[in-house]
C-alpha atoms as a PDB file:
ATOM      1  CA  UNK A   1     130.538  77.550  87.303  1.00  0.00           C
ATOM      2  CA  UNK A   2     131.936  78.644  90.952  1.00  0.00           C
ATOM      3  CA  UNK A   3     129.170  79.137  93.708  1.00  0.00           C
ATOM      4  CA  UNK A   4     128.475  83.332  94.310  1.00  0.00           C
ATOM      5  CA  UNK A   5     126.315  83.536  97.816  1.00  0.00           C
ATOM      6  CA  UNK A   6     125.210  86.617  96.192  1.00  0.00           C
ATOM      7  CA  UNK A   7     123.507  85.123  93.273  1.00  0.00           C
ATOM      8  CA  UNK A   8     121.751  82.201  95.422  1.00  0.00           C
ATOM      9  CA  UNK A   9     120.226  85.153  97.692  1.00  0.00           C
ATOM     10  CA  UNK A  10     118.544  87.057  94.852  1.00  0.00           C
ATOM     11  CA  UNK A  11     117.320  83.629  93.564  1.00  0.00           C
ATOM     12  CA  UNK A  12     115.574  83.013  96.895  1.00  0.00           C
ATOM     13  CA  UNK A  13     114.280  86.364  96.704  1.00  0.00           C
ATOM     14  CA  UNK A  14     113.226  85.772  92.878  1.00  0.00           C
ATOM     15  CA  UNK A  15     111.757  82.387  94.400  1.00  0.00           C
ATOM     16  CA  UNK A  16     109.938  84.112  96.940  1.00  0.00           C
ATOM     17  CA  UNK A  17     108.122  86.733  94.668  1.00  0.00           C
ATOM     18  CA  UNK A  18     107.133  84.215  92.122  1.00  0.00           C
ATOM     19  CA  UNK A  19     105.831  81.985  95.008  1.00  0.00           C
ATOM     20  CA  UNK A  20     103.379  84.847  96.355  1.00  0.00           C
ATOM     21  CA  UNK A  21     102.267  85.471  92.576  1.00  0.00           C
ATOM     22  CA  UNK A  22     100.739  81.911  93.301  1.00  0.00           C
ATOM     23  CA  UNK A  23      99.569  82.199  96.293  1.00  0.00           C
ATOM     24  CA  UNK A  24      98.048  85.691  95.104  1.00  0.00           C
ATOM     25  CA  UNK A  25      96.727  83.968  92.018  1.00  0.00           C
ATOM     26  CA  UNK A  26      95.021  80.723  93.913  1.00  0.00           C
ATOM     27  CA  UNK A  27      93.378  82.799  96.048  1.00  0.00           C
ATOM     28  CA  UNK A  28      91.488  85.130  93.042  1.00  0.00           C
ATOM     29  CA  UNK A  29      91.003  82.044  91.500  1.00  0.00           C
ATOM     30  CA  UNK A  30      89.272  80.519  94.286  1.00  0.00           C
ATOM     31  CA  UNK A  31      86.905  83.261  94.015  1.00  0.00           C
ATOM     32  CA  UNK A  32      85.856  81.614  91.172  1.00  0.00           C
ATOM     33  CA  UNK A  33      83.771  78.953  92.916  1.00  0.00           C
ATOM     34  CA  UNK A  34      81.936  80.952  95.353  1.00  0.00           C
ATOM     35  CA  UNK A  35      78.325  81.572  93.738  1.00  0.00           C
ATOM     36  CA  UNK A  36      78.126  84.367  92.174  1.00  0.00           C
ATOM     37  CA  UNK A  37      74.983  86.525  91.665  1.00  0.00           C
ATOM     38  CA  UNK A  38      74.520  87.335  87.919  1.00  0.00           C
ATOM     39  CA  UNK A  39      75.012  90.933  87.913  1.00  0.00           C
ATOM     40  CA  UNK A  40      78.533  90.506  89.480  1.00  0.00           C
ATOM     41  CA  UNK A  41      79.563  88.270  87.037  1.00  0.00           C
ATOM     42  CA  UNK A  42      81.835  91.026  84.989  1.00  0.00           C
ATOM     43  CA  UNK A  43      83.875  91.507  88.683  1.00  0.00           C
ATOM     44  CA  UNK A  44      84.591  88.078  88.751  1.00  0.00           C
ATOM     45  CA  UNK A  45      85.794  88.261  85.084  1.00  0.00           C
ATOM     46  CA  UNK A  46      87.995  91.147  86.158  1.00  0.00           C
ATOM     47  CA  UNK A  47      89.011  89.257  89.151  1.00  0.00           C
ATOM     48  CA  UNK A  48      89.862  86.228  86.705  1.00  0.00           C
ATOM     49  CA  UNK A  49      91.892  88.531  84.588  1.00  0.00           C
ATOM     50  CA  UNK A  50      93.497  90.348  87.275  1.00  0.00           C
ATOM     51  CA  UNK A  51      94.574  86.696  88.266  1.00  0.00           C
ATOM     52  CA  UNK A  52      96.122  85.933  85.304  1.00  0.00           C
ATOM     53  CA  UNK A  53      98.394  89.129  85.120  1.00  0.00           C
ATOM     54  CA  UNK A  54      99.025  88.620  88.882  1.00  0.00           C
ATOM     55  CA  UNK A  55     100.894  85.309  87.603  1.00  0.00           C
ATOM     56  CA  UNK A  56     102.288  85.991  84.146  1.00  0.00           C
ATOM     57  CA  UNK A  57     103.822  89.340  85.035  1.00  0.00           C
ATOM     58  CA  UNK A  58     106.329  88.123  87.575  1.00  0.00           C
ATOM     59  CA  UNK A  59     106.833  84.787  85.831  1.00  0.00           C
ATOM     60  CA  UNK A  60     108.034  86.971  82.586  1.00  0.00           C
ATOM     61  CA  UNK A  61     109.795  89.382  84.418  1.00  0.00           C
ATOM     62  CA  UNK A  62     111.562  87.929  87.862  1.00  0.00           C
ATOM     63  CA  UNK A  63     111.919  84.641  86.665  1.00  0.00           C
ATOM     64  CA  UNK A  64     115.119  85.095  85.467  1.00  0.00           C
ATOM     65  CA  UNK A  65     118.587  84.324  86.247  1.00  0.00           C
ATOM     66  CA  UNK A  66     120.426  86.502  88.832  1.00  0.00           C
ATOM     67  CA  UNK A  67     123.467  86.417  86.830  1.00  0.00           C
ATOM     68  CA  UNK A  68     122.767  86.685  83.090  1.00  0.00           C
ATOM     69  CA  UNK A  69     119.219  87.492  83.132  1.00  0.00           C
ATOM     70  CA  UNK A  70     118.006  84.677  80.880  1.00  0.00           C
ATOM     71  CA  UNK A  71     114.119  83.451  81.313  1.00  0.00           C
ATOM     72  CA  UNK A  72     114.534  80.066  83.611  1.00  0.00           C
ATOM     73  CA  UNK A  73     111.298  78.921  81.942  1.00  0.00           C
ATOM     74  CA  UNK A  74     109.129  76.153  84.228  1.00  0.00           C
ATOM     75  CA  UNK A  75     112.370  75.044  86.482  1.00  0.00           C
ATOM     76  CA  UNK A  76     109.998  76.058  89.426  1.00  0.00           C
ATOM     77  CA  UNK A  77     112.651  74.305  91.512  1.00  0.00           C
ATOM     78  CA  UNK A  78     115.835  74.954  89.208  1.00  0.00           C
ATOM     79  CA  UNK A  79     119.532  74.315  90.862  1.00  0.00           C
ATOM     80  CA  UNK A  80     121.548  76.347  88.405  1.00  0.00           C
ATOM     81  CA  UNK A  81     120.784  77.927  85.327  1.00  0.00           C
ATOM     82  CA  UNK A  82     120.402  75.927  82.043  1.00  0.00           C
ATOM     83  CA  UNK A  83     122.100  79.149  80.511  1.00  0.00           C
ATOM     84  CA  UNK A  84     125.194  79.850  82.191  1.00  0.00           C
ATOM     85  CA  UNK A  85     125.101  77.111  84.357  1.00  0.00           C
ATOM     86  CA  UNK A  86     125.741  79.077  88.015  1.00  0.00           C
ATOM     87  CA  UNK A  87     124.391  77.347  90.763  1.00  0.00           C
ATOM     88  CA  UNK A  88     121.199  78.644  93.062  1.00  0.00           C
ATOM     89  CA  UNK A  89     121.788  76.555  95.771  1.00  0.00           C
ATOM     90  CA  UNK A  90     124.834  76.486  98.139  1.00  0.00           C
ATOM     91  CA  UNK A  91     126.730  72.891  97.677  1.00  0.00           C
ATOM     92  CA  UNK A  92     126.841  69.909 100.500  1.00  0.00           C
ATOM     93  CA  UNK A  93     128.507  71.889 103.980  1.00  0.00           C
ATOM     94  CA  UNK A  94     127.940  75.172 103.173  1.00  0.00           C
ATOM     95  CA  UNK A  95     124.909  76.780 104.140  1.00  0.00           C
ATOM     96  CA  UNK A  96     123.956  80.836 103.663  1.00  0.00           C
END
């Protein structure tokens, strides 16, 4: 498959959302460990869920590829897609 500079730059921004999802995520879920009085203990389930959705939702839905739109599945650092086979990064000497 022939390198498009247009589908490596919506892959970086695809990267980019899915990477604040985690960073989103690991934060609520940090909030796990702080002590919790009793009576708060259905926000922190809320905050727990609220994590989850935070993750799954752009994982389901952005992780895809720029080109034919199939689900990349856990290639958090994929090259090209195991579908079509386009490339996400630029090859050796050319840069974006």
């Amino acid at each position: 498959m022939t390198f498009d500079p247009e589908v490596v730059a919506r892959f970086r921004a695809r990267r980019r959302i899915l990477n604040a999802a985690i960073v989103v995520t690991t934060g609520l879920l940090s909030l796990s460990f702080l002590p919790w009085p009793e009576e708060h203990a259905s926000l922190l389930g809320t905050l727990l869920m609220g994590a989850i959705v935070v993750t799954v939702v752009p994982v389901l839905v952005v992780w895809r590829c720029p080109r034919c739109h199939k689900y990349l599945g856990g290639a958090a650092s994929a090259r090209a897609c195991p579908a079509c086979g386009v490339p996400f990064v630029a090859p050796p000497g050319r840069d974006l």
